[in-house]
Protein backbone atom coordinates (compact mmCIF):
# COMPACT_ATOMS: atom_id res chain seq x y z
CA UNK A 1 -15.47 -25.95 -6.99
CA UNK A 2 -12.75 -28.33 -8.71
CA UNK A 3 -9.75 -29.38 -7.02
CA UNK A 4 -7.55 -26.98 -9.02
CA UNK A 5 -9.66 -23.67 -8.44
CA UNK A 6 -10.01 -24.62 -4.62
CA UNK A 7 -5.94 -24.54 -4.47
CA UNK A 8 -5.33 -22.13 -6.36
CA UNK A 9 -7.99 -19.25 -5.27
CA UNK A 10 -8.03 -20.69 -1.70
CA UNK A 11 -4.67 -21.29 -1.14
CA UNK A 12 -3.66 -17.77 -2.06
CA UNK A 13 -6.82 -16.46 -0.49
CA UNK A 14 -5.83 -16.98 2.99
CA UNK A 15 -2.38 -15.99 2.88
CA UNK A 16 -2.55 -12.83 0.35
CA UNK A 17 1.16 -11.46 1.16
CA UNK A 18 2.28 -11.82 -2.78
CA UNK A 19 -0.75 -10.13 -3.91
CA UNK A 20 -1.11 -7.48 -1.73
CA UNK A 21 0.92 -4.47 -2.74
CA UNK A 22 1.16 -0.83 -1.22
CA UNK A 23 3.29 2.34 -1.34
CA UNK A 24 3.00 4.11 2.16
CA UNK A 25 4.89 6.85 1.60
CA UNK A 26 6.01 8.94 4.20
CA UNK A 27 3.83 11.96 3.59
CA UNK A 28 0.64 9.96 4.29
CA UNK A 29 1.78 9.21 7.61
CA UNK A 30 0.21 13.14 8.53
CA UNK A 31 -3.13 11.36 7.64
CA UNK A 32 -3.16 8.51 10.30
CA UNK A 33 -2.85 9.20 14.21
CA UNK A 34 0.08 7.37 15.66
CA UNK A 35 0.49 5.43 19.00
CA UNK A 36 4.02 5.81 20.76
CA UNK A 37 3.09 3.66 23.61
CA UNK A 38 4.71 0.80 21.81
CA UNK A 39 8.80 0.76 21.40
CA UNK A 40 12.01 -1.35 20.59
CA UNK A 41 10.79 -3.29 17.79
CA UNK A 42 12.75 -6.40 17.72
CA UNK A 43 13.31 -10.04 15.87
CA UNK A 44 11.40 -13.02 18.24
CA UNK A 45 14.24 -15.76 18.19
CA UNK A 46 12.58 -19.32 17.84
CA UNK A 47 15.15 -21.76 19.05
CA UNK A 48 15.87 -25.29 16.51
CA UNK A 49 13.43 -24.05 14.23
CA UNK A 50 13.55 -26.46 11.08
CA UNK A 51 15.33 -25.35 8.18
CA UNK A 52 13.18 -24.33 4.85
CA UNK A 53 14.17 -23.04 1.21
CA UNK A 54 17.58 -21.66 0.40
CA UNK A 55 18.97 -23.78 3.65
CA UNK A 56 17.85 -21.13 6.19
CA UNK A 57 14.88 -21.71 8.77
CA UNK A 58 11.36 -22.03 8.06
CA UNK A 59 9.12 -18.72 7.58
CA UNK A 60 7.69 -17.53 10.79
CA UNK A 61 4.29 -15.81 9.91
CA UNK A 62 0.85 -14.90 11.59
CA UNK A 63 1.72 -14.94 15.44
CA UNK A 64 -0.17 -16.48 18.25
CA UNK A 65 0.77 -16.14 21.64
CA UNK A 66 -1.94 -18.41 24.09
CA UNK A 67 -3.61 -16.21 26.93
CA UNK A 68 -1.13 -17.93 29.44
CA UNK A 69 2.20 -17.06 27.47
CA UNK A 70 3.21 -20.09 27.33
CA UNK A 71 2.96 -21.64 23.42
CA UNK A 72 3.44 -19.22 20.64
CA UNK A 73 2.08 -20.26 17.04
CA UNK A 74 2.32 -19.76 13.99
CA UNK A 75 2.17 -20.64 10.42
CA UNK A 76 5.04 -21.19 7.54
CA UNK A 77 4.75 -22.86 3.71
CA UNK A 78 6.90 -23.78 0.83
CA UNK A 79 5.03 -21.45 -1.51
CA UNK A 80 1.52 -18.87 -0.90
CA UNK A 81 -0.75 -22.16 -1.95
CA UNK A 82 0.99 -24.43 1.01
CA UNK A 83 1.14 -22.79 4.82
CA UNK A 84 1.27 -25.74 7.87
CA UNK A 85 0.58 -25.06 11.28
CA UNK A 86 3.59 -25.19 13.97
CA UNK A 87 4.08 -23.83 17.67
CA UNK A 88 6.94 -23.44 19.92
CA UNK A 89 6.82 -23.18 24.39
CA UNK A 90 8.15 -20.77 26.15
CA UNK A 91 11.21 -22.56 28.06
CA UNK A 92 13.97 -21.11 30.55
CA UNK A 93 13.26 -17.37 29.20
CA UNK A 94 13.17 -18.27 25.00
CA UNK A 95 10.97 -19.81 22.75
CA UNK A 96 11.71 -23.20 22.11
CA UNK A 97 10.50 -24.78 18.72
CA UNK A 98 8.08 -28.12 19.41
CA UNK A 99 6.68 -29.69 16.30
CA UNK A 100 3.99 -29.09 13.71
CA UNK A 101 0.31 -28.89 14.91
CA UNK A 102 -1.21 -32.61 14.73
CA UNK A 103 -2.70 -34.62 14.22
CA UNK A 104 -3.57 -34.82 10.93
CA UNK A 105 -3.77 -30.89 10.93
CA UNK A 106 -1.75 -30.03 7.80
CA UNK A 107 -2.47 -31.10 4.15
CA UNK A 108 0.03 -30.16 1.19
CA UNK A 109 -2.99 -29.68 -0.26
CA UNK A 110 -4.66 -27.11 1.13
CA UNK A 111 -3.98 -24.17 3.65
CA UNK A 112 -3.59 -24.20 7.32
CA UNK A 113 -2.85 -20.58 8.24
CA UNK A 114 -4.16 -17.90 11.13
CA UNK A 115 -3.83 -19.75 14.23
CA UNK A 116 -5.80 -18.39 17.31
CA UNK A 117 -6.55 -19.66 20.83
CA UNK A 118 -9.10 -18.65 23.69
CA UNK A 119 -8.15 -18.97 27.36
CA UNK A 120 -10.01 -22.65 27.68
CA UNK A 121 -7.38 -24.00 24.52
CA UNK A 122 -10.03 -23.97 22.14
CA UNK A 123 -7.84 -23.34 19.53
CA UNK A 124 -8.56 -22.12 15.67
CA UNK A 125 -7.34 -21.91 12.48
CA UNK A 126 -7.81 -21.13 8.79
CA UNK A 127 -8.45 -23.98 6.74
CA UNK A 128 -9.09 -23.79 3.17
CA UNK A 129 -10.73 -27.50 2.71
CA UNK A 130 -14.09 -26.41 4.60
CA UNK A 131 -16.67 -23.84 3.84
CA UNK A 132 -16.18 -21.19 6.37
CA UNK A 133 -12.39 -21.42 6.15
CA UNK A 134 -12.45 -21.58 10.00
CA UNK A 135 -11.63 -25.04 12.11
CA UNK A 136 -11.87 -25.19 15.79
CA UNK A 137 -10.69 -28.24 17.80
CA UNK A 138 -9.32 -28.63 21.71
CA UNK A 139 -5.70 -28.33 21.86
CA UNK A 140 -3.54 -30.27 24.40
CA UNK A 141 -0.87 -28.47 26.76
CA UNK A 142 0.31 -31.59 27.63
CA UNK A 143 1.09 -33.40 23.68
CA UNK A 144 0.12 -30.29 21.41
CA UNK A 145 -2.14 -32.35 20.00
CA UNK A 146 -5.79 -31.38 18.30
CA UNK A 147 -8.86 -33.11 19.63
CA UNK A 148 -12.54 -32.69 18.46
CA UNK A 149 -11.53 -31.08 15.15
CA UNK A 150 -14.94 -29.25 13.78
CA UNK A 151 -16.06 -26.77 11.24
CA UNK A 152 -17.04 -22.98 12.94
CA UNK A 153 -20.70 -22.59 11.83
CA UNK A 154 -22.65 -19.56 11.51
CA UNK A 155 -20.19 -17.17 9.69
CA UNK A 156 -20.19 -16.18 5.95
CA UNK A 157 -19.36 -19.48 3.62
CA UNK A 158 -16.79 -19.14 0.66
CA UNK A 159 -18.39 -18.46 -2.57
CA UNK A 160 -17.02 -17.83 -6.00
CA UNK A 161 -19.01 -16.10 -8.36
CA UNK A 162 -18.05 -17.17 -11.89
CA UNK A 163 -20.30 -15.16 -13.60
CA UNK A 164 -19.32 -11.72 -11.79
CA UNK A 165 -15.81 -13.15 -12.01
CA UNK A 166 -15.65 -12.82 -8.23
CA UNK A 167 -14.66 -14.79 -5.62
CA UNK A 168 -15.24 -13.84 -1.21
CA UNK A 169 -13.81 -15.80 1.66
CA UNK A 170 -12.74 -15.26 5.09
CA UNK A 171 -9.09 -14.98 6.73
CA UNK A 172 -7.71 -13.07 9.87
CA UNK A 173 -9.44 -15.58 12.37
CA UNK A 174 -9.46 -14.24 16.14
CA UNK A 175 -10.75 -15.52 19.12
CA UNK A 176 -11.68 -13.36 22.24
CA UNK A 177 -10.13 -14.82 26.02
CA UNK A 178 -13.46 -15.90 27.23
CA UNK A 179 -14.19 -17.42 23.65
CA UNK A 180 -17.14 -15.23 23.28
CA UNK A 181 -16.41 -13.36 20.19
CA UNK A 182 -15.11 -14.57 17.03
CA UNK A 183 -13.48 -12.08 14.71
CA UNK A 184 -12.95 -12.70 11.05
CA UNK A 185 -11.61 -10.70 7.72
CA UNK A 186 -13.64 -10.47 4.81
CA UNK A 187 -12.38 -9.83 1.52
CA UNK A 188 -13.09 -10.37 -1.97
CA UNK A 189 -10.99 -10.53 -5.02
CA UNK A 190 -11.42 -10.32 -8.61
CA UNK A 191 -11.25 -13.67 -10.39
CA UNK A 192 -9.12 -14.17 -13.97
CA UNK A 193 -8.76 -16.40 -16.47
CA UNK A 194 -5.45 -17.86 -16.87
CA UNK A 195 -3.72 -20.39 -19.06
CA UNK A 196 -3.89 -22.77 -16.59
CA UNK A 197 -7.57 -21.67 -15.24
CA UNK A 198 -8.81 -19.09 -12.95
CA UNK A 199 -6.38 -17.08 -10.80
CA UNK A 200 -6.80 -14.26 -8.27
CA UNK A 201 -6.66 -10.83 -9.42
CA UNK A 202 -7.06 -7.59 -8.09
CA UNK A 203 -8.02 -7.54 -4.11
CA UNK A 204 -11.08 -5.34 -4.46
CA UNK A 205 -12.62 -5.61 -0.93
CA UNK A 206 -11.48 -6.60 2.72
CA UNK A 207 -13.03 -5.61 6.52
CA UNK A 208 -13.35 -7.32 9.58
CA UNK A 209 -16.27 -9.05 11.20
CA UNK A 210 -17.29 -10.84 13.77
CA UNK A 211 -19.55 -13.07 15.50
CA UNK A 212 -21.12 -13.56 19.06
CA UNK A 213 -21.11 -17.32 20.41
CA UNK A 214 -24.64 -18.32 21.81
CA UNK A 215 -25.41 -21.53 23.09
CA UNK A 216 -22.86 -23.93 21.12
CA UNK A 217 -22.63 -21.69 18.09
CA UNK A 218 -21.99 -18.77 16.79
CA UNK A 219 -23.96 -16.16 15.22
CA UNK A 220 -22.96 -13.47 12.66
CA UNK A 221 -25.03 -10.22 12.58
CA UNK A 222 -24.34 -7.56 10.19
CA UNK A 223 -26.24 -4.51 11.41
CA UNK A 224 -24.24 -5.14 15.47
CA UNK A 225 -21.25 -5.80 13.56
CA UNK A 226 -21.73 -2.48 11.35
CA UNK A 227 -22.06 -0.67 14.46
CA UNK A 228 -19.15 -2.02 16.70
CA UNK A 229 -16.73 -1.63 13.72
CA UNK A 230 -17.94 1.48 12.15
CA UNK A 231 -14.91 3.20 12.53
CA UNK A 232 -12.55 0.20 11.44
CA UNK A 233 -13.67 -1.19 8.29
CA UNK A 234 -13.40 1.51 5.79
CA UNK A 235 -12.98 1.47 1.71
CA UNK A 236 -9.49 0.56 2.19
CA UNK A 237 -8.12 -2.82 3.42
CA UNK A 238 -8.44 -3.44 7.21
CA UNK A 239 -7.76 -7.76 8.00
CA UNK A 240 -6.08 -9.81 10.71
CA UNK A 241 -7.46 -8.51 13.89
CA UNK A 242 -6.17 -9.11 17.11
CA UNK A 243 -7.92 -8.54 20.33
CA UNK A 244 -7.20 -7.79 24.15
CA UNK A 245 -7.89 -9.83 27.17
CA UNK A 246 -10.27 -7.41 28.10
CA UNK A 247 -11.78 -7.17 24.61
CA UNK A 248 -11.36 -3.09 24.63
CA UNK A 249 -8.43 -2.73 22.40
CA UNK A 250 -7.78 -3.97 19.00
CA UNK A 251 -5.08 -4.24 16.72
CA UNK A 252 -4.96 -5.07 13.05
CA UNK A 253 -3.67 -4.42 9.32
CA UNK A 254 -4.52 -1.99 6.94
CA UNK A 255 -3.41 -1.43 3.68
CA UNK A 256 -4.34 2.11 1.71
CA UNK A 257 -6.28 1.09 -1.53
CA UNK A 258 -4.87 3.98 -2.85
CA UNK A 259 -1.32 2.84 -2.70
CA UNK A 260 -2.18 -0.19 -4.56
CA UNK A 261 -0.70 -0.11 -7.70
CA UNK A 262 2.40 1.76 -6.86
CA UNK A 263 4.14 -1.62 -6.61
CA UNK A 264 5.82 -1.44 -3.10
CA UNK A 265 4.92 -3.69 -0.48
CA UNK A 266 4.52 -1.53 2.70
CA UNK A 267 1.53 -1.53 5.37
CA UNK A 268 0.46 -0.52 9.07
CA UNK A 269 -0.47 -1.86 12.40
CA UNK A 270 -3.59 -0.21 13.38
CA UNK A 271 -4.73 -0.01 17.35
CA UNK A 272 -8.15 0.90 18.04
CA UNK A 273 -9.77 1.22 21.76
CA UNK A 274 -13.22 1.43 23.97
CA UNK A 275 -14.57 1.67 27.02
CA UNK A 276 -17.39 -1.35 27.20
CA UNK A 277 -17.59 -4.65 25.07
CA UNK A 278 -20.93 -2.95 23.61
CA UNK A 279 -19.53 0.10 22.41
CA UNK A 280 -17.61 0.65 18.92
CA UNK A 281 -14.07 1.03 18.59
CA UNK A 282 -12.61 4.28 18.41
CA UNK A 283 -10.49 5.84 14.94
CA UNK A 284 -8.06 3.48 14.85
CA UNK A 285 -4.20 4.83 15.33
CA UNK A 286 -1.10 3.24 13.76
CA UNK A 287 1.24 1.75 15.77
CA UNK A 288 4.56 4.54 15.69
CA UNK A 289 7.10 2.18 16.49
CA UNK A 290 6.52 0.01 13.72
CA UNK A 291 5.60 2.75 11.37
CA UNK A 292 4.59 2.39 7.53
CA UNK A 293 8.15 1.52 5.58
CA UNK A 294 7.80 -2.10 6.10
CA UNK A 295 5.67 -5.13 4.91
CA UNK A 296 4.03 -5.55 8.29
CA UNK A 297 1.22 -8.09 8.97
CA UNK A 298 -0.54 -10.24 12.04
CA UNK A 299 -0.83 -8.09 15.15
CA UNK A 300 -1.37 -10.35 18.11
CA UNK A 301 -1.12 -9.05 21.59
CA UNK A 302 0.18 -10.66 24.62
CA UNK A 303 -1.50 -11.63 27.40
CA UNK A 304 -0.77 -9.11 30.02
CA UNK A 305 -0.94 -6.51 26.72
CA UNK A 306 2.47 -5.87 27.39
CA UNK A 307 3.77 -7.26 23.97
CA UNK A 308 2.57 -7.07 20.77
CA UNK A 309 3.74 -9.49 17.78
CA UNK A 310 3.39 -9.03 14.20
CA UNK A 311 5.21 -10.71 11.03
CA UNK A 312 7.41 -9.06 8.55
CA UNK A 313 9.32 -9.45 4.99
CA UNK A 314 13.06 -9.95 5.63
CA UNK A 315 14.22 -10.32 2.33
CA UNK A 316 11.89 -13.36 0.34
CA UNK A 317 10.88 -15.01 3.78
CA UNK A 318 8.62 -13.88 6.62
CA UNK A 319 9.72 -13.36 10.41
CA UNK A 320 8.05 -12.64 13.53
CA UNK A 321 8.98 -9.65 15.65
CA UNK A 322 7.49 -7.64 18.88
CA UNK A 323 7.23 -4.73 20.23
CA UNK A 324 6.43 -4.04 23.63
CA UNK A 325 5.54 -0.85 26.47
C-alpha cells in the first residue's frame, strides 16, 4: 500500500468518529432493552492536561483504566489521520495528567489509538504502521515507559481490495485481566476515488472478534468466535468492546445501520452478560443512563466494575466521562 493510502484509509480507519453517522431517535429506544444499574453520568476531570486546538485542552478519547485503578489512558490527535497515546495516575483522589506514552510510541504519521492493558501491564494499542493494527509491549509503573514493543500475531491482517473497492481492518482492541482473550472490531468500508486518491466511504460492515492466547500467541477461530458472540455482532455496527475482570460481562458500541444516513451523530453503550467464560453472551442491553441522544463511544469498565468510562462529543472535541452503580 503507498504511503498516502496507508494514512489516509488507516488513519481514519481506526478512529471512524467523523464518518460514522446515526439518528437514534427516541422511538427506537422501545426496540433495545435498557440497563438502569448504571447512574450519574458525569465529566472525568484530567488535571494539567496539555492544551490542543482552539487554546482549550487536548481531546480525551477511548478510555483505559489499568486493572489496579491506578493509570487511566487514553488517546487524543490534531485531526482523525493523527491520534497519540497519553495516560494520567490516579493521585490524592483525581487524575493527574503524566506524559505521552514512550518511547518512541507515537508517529505524526500514523495512528496510535485504543489503548488496553491486562493485569500483568502488558499493555496494547492500535497502530496503523503494522499489519494487524494491534502492538503489544510491557509497560512500566514505575517511568510509563514501553518495553518489548511487538506486533500481535494470529488475528485478521489489513487488506484493501482495490478491485472490489474495499478495504477491512481491525480497531476496538481489548485485553481480558488474565491476558487470555484478545478482543478486536472488525469492519470494512467502501473505498472511493478522490481527487487526491482513494478515500473511505461508506462503513458497510463492523463486529467484534476475538482471539484465545495459547502458548506465546494467539489464535483467532471463527466458528468459537461465531458462537460466543452470536448474539452481539449483528447486521448493524457493534465495535470497541470492553470486558470485565471476570470476563462475564461486556460492554461496547453499536450504531443502527439503519440510522445511517439520517445525518446525526448519536449511538449506544451496549452491556451484555454470562454465566461461564465458555458460554455466549446474552442480548445485549443499552446502558439507560447514558441513553441514545449523544455521540457516545469506548466503554471501558473499572476494575472493581463499579465504574464504567466512555468518550463523548462536546461540541468539535471528544471528552471522557463515567458512570458508575
Amino acid at each position: 500500500m503507498a504511503p498516502r493510502l496507508n494514512v489516509i484509509v488507516w488513519g481514519v480507519i481506526l478512529s471512524f468518529h467523523l464518518f460514522i453517522i446515526a439518528d437514534v431517535v427516541s422511538a427506537d429506544k422501545k426496540l433495545f432493552k435498557s440497563v438502569s444499574t448504571f447512574m450519574n453520568p458525569r465529566l472525568v476531570k484530567i488535571y494539567g492536561l496539555p492544551e490542543g486546538a482552539g487554546k482549550t485542552c487536548i481531546s480525551t478519547e477511548e478510555p483505559f483504566v489499568s486493572r489496579d485503578g491506578r493509570f487511566l489512558f487514553f488517546n487524543t490527535g490534531k485531526n482523525e489521520n493523527n491520534k497519540d497515546l497519553h495516560y494520567a495516575e490516579w493521585v490524592n483522589n483525581k487524575w493527574v495528567y503524566r506524559d505521552s506514552m514512550r518511547p518512541k510510541i507515537n508517529n505524526s504519521k500514523e495512528v496510535q489509538a485504543n489503548p488496553t492493558m491486562d493485569g500483568n501491564y502488558n499493555f496494547l494499542y492500535l497502530d496503523s504502521a503494522v499489519k494487524s493494527m494491534i502492538r503489544i509491549a510491557k509497560f512500566s509503573p514505575d517511568n510509563g515507559k514501553l518495553y518489548s514493543l511487538r506486533e500481535v500475531e494470529g488475528i485478521p491482517k489489513k487488506k484493501v481490495k482495490l478491485i472490489d473497492q474495499k478495504v477491512s481492518g481491525n480497531m476496538g482492541v481489548e485485553i481480558s485481566a488474565d491476558g487470555t482473550y484478545l478482543f478486536f472490531s472488525r469492519a470494512t468500508w467502501k473505498l472511493k476515488m478522490g481527487v487526491n486518491g482513494f478515500t473511505i466511504g461508506k462503513l458497510l460492515d463492523s463486529d467484534i472478534l476475538f482471539a484465545r492466547k495459547r502458548g506465546n500467541k494467539y489464535i483467532y477461530n471463527k466458528a468459537e468466535t461465531k458462537h460466543i458472540m452470536r448474539r452481539i455482532n449483528t447486521s448493524d455496527l457493534e465495535y470497541a468492546a470492553s470486558i470485565s475482570f471476570d470476563g462475564l460481562e461486556l460492554f461496547f458500541t453499536r450504531f443502527v445501520l439503519a440510522d445511517y444516513k439520517m445525518g446525526k451523530i448519536r449511538s449506544r453503550i451496549m452491556r451484555s452478560t454470562r454465566t461461564s467464560l465458555s458460554e455466549p453472551f446474552s442480548e445485549p442491553e443499552m446502558i439507560d443512563a447514558i441513553g441514545c441522544s449523544d455521540f457516545v463511544e469506548g466503554p471501558a469498565i473499572s476494575g472493581d466494575a463499579k465504574e464504567l468510562y466512555y468518550h463523548k462529543l462536546v461540541g468539535k472535541k471528544f471528552r471522557i466521562y463515567k458512570v458508575s452503580r
